[in-house]
PDB file of N, CA and C in Angstrom:
ATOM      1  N   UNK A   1      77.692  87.613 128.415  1.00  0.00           N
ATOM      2  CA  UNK A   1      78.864  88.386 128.027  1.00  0.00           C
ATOM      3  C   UNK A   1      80.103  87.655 128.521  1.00  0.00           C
ATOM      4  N   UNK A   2      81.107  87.860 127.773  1.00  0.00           N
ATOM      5  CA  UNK A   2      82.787  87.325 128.473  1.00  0.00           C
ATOM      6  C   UNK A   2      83.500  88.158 128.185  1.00  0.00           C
ATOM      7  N   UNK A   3      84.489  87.758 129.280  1.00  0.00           N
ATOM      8  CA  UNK A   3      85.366  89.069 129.181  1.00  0.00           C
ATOM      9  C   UNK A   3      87.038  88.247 129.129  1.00  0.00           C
ATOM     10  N   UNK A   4      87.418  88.920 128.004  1.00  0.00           N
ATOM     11  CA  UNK A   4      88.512  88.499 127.382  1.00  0.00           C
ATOM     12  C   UNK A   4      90.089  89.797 127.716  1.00  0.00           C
ATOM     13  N   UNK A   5      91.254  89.363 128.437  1.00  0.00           N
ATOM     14  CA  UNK A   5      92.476  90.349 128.290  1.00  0.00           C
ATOM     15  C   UNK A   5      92.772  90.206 126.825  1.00  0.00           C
ATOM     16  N   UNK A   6      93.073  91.389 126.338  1.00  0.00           N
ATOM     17  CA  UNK A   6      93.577  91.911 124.879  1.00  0.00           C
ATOM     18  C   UNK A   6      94.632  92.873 124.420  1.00  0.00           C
ATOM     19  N   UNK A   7      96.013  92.181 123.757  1.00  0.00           N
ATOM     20  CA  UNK A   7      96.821  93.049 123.992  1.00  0.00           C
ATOM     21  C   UNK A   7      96.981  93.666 122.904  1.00  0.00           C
ATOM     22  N   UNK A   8      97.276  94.565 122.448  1.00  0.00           N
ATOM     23  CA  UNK A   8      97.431  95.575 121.194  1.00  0.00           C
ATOM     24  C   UNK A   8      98.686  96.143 120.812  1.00  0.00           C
ATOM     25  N   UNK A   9      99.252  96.125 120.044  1.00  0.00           N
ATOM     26  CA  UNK A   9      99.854  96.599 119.354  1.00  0.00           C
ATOM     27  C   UNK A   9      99.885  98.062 119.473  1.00  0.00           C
ATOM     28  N   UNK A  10     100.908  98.928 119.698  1.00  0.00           N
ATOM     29  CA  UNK A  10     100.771 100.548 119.678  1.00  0.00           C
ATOM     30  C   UNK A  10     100.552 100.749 118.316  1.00  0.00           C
ATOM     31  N   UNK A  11     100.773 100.446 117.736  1.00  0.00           N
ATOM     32  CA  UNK A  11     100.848 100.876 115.877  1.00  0.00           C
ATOM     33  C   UNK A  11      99.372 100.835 115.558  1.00  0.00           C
ATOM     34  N   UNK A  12      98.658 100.053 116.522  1.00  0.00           N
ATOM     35  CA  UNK A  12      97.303  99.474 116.096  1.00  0.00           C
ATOM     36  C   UNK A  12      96.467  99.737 117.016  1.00  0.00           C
ATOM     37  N   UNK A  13      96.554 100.719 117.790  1.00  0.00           N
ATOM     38  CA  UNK A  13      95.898 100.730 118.789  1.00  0.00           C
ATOM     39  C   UNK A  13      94.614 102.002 117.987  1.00  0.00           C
ATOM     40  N   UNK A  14      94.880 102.454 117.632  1.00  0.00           N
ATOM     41  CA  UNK A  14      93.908 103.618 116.903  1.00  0.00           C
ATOM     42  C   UNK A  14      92.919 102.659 116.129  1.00  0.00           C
ATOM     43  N   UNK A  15      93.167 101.750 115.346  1.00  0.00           N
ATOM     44  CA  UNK A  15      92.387 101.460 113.979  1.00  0.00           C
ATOM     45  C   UNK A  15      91.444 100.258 115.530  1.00  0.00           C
ATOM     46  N   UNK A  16      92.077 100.012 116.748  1.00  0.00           N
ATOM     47  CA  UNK A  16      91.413  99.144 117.226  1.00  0.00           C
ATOM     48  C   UNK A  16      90.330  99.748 118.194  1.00  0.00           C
ATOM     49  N   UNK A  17      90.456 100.994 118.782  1.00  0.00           N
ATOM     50  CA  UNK A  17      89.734 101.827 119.444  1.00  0.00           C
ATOM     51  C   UNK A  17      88.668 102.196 118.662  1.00  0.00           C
ATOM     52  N   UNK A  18      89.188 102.823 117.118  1.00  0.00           N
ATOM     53  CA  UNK A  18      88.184 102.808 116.089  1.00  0.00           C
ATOM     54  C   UNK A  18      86.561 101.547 116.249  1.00  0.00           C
ATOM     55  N   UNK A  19      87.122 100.743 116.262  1.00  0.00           N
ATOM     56  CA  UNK A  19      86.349  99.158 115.964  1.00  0.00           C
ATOM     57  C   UNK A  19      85.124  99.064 117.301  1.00  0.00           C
ATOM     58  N   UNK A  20      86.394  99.584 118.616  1.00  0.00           N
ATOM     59  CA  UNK A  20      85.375  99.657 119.805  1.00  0.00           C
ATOM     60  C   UNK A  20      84.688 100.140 119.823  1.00  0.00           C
ATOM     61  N   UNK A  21      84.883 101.460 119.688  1.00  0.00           N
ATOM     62  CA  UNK A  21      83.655 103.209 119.283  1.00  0.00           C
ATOM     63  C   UNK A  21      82.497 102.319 118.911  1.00  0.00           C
ATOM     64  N   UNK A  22      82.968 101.905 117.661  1.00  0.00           N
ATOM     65  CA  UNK A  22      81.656 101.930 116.689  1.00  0.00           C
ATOM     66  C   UNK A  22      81.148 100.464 117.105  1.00  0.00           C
ATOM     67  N   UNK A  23      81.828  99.637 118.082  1.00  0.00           N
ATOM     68  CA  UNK A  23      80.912  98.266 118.595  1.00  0.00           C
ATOM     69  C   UNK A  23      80.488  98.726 119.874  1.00  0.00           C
ATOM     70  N   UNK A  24      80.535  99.993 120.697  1.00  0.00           N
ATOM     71  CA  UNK A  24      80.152 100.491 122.023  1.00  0.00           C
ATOM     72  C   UNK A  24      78.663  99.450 122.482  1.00  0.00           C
ATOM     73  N   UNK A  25      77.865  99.096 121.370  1.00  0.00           N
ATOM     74  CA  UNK A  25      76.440  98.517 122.015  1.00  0.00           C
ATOM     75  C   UNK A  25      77.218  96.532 122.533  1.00  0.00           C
ATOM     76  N   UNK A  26      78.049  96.329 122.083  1.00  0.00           N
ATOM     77  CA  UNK A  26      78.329  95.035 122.187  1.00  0.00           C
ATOM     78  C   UNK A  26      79.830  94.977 123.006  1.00  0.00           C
ATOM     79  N   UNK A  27      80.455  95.840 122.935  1.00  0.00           N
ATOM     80  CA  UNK A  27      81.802  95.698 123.564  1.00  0.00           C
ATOM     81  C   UNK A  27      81.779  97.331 124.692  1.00  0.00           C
ATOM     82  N   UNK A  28      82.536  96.394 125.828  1.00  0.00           N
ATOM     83  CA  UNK A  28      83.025  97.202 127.038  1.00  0.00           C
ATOM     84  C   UNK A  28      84.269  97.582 126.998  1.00  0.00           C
ATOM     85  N   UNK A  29      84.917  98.081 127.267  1.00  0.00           N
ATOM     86  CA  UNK A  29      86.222  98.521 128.005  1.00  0.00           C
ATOM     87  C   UNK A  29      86.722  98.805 129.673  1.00  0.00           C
ATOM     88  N   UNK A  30      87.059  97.851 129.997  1.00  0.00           N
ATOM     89  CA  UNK A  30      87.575  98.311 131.679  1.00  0.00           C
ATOM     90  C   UNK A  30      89.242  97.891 131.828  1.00  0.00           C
ATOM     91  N   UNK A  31      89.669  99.098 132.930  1.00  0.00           N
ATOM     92  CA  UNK A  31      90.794  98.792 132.914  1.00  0.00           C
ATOM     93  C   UNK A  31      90.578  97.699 134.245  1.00  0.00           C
ATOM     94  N   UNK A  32      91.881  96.839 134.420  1.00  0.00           N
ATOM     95  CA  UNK A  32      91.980  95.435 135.118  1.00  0.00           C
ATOM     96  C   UNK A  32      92.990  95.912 135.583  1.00  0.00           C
ATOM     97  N   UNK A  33      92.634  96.391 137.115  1.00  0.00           N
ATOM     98  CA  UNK A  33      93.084  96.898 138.547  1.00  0.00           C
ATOM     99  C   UNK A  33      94.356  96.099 139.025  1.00  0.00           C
ATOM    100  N   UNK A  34      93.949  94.916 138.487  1.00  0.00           N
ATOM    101  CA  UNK A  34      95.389  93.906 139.051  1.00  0.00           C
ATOM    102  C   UNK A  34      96.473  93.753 137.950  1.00  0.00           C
ATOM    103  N   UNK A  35      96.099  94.162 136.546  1.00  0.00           N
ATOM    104  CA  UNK A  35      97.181  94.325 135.642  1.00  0.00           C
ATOM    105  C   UNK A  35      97.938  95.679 135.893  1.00  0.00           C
ATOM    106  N   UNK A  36      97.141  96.803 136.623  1.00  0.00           N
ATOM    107  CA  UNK A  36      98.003  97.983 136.533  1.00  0.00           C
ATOM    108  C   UNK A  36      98.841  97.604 138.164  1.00  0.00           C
ATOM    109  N   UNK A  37      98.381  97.397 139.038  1.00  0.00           N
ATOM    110  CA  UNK A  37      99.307  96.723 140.356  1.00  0.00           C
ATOM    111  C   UNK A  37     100.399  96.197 139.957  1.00  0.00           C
ATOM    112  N   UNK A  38     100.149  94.717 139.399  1.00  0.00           N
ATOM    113  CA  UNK A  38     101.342  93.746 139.148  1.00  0.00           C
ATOM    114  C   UNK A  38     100.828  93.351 137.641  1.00  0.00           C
ATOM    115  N   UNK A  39     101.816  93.651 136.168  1.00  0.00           N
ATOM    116  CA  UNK A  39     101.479  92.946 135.417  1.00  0.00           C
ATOM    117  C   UNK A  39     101.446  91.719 135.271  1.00  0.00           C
ATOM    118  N   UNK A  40     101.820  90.908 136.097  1.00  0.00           N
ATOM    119  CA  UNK A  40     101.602  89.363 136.089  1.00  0.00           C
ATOM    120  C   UNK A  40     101.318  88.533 136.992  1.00  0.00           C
ATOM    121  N   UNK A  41      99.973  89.460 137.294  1.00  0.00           N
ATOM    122  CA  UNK A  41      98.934  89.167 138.632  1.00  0.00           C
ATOM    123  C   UNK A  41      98.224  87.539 137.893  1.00  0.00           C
ATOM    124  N   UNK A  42      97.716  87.246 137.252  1.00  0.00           N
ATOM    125  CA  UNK A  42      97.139  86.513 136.655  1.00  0.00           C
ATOM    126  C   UNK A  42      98.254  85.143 136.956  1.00  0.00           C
ATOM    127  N   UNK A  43      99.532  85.354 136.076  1.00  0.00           N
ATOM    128  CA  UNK A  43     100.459  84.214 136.087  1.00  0.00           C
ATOM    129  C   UNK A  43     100.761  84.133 137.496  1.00  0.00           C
ATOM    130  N   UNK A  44     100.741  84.547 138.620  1.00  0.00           N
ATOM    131  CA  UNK A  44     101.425  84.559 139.865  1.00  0.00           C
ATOM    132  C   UNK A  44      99.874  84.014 140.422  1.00  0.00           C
ATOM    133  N   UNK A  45      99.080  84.263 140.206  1.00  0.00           N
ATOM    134  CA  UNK A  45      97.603  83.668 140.592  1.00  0.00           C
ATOM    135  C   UNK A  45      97.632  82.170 140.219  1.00  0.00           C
ATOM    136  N   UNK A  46      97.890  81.720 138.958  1.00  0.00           N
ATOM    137  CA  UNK A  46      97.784  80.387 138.904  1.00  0.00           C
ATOM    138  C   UNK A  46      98.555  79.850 138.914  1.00  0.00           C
ATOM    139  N   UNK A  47     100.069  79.863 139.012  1.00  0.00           N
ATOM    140  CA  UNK A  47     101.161  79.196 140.037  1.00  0.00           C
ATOM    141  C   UNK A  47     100.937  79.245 141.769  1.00  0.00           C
ATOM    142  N   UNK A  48     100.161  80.189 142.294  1.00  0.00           N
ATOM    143  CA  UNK A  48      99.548  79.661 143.570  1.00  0.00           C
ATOM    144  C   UNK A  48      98.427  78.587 143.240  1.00  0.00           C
ATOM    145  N   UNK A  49      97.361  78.886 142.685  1.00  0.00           N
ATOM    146  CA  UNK A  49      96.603  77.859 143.274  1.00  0.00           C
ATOM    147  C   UNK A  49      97.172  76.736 142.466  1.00  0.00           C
ATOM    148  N   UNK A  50      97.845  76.345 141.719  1.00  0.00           N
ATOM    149  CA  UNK A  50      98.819  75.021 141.614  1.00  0.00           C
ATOM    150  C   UNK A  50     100.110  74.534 142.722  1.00  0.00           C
ATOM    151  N   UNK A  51     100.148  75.721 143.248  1.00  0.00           N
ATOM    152  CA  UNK A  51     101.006  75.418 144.844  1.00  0.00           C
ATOM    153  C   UNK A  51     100.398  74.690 145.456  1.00  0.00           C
ATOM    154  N   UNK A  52      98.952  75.656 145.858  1.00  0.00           N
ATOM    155  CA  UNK A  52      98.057  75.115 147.037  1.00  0.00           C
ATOM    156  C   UNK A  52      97.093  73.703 146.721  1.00  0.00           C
ATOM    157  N   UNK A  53      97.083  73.472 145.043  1.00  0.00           N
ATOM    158  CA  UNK A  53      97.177  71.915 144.830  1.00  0.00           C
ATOM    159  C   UNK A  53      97.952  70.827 145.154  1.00  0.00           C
ATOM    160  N   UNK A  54      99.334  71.262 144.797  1.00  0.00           N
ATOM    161  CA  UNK A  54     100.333  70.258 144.915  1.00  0.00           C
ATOM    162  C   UNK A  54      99.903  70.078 146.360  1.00  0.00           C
ATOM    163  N   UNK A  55      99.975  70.860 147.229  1.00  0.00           N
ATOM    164  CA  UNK A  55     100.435  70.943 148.644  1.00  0.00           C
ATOM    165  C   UNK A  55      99.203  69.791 148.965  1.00  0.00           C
ATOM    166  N   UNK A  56      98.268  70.262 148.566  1.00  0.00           N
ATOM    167  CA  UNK A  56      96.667  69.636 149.070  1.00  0.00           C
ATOM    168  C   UNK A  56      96.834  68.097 148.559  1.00  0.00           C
ATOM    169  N   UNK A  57      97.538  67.764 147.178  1.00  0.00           N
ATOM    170  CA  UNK A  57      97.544  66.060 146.807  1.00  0.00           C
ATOM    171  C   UNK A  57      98.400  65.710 147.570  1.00  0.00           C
ATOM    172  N   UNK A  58      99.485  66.370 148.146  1.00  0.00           N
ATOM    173  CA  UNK A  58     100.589  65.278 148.419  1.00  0.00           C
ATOM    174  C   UNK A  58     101.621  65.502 147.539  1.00  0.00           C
ATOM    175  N   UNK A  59     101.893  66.321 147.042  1.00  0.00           N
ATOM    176  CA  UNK A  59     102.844  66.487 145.634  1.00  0.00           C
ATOM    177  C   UNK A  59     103.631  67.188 145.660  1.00  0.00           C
ATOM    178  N   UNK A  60     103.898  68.179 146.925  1.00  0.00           N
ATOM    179  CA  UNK A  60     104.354  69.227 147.776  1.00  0.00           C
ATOM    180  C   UNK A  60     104.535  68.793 149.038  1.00  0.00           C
ATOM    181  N   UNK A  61     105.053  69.307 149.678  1.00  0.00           N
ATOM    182  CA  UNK A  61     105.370  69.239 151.124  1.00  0.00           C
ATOM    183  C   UNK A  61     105.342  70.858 151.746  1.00  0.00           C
ATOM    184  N   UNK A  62     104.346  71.575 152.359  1.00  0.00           N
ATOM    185  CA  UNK A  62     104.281  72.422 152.721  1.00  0.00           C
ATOM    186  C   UNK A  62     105.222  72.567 154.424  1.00  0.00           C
ATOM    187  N   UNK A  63     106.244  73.224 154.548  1.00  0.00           N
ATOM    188  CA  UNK A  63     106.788  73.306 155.924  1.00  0.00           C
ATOM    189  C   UNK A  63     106.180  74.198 157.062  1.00  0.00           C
ATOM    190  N   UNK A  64     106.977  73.560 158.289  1.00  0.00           N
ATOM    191  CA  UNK A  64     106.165  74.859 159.314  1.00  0.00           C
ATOM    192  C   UNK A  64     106.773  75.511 159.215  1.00  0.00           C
ATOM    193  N   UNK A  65     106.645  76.703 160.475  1.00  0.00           N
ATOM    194  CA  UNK A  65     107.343  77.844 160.579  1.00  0.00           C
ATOM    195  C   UNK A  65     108.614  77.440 160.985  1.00  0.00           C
ATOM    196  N   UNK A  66     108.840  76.583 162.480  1.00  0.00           N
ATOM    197  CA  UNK A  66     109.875  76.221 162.598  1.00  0.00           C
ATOM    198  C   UNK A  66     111.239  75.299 161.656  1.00  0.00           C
ATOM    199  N   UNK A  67     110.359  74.301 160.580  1.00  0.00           N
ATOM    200  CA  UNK A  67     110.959  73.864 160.000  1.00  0.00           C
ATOM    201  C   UNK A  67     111.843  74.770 158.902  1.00  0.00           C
ATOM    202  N   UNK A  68     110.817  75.652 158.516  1.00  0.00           N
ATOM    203  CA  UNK A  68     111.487  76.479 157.140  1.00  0.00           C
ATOM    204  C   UNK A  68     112.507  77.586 157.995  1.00  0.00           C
ATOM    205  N   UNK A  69     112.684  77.887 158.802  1.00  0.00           N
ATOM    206  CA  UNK A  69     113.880  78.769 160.088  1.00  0.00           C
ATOM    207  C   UNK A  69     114.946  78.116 159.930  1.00  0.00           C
ATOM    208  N   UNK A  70     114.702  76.970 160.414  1.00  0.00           N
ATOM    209  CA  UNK A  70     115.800  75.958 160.455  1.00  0.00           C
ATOM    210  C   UNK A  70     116.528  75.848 158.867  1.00  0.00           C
ATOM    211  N   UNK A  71     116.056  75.768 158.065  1.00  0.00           N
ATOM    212  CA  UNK A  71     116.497  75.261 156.376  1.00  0.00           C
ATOM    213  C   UNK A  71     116.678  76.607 156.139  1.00  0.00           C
ATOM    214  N   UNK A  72     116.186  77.614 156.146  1.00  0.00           N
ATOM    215  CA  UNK A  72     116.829  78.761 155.810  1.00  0.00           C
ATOM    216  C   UNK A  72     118.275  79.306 156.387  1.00  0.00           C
ATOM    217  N   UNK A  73     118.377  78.864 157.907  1.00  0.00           N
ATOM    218  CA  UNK A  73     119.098  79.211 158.137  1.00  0.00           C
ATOM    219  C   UNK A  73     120.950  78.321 158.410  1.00  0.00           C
ATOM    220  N   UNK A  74     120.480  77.450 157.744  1.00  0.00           N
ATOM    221  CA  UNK A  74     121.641  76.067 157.524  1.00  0.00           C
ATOM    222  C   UNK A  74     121.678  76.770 155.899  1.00  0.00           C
ATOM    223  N   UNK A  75     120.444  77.148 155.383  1.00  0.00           N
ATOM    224  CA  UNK A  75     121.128  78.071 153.586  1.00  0.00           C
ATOM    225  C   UNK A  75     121.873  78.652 153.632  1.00  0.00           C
ATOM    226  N   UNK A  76     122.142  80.035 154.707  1.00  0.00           N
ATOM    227  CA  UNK A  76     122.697  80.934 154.482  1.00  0.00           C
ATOM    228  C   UNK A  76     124.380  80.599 154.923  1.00  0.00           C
ATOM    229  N   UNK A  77     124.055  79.527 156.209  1.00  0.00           N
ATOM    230  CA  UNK A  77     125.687  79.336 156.544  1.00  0.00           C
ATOM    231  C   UNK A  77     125.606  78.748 155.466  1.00  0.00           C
ATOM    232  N   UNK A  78     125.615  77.373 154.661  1.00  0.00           N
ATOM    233  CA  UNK A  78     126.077  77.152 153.297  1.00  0.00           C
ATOM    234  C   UNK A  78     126.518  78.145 152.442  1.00  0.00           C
ATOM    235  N   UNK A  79     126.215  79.302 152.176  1.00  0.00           N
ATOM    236  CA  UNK A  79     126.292  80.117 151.590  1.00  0.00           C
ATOM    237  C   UNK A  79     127.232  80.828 152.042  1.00  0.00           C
ATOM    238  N   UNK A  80     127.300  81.153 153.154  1.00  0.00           N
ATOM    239  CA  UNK A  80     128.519  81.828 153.925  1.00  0.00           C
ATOM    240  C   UNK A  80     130.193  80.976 153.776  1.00  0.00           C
ATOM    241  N   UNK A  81     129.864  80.079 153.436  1.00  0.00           N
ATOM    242  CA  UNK A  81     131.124  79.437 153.820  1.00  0.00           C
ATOM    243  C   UNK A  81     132.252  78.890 152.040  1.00  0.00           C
TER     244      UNK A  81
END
């Protein structure tokens, strides 16, 4: 089995529920826990693990704690001034 996100049309959502009913032996329906949380759990999922790539080749520069304090806080006087 695979499981595919599917977006529908309101206009079409009847004639498509229709289709499910009557495919119930071959098709599921579940709602996806992380689309009702954040609808763009998925896109925010694979811009991390392309973060935590870059970071891992070398293609990124991940900072420490102390470093990113420091740059944040030379931002804000920039910003202040």
């Amino acid at each position: 089995m695979q499981t595919l996100a599917v977006q529908i049309d309101d206009s079409y959502m009847e004639q498509f529920m229709h289709f499910v009913n009557n495919s119930h032996a071959h098709v599921t329906i579940a709602n996806d826990k992380n689309l009702e949380l954040d609808p763009y759990f998925y896109e925010r999922k694979t811009k991390l693990q392309q973060t935590r790539t870059d970071i891992k080749s070398g293609k990124m520069e991940m900072l420490s704690d102390e470093t990113y304090e420091k740059e944040i806080a030379t931002f804000f006087t920039e910003l202040e001034k």
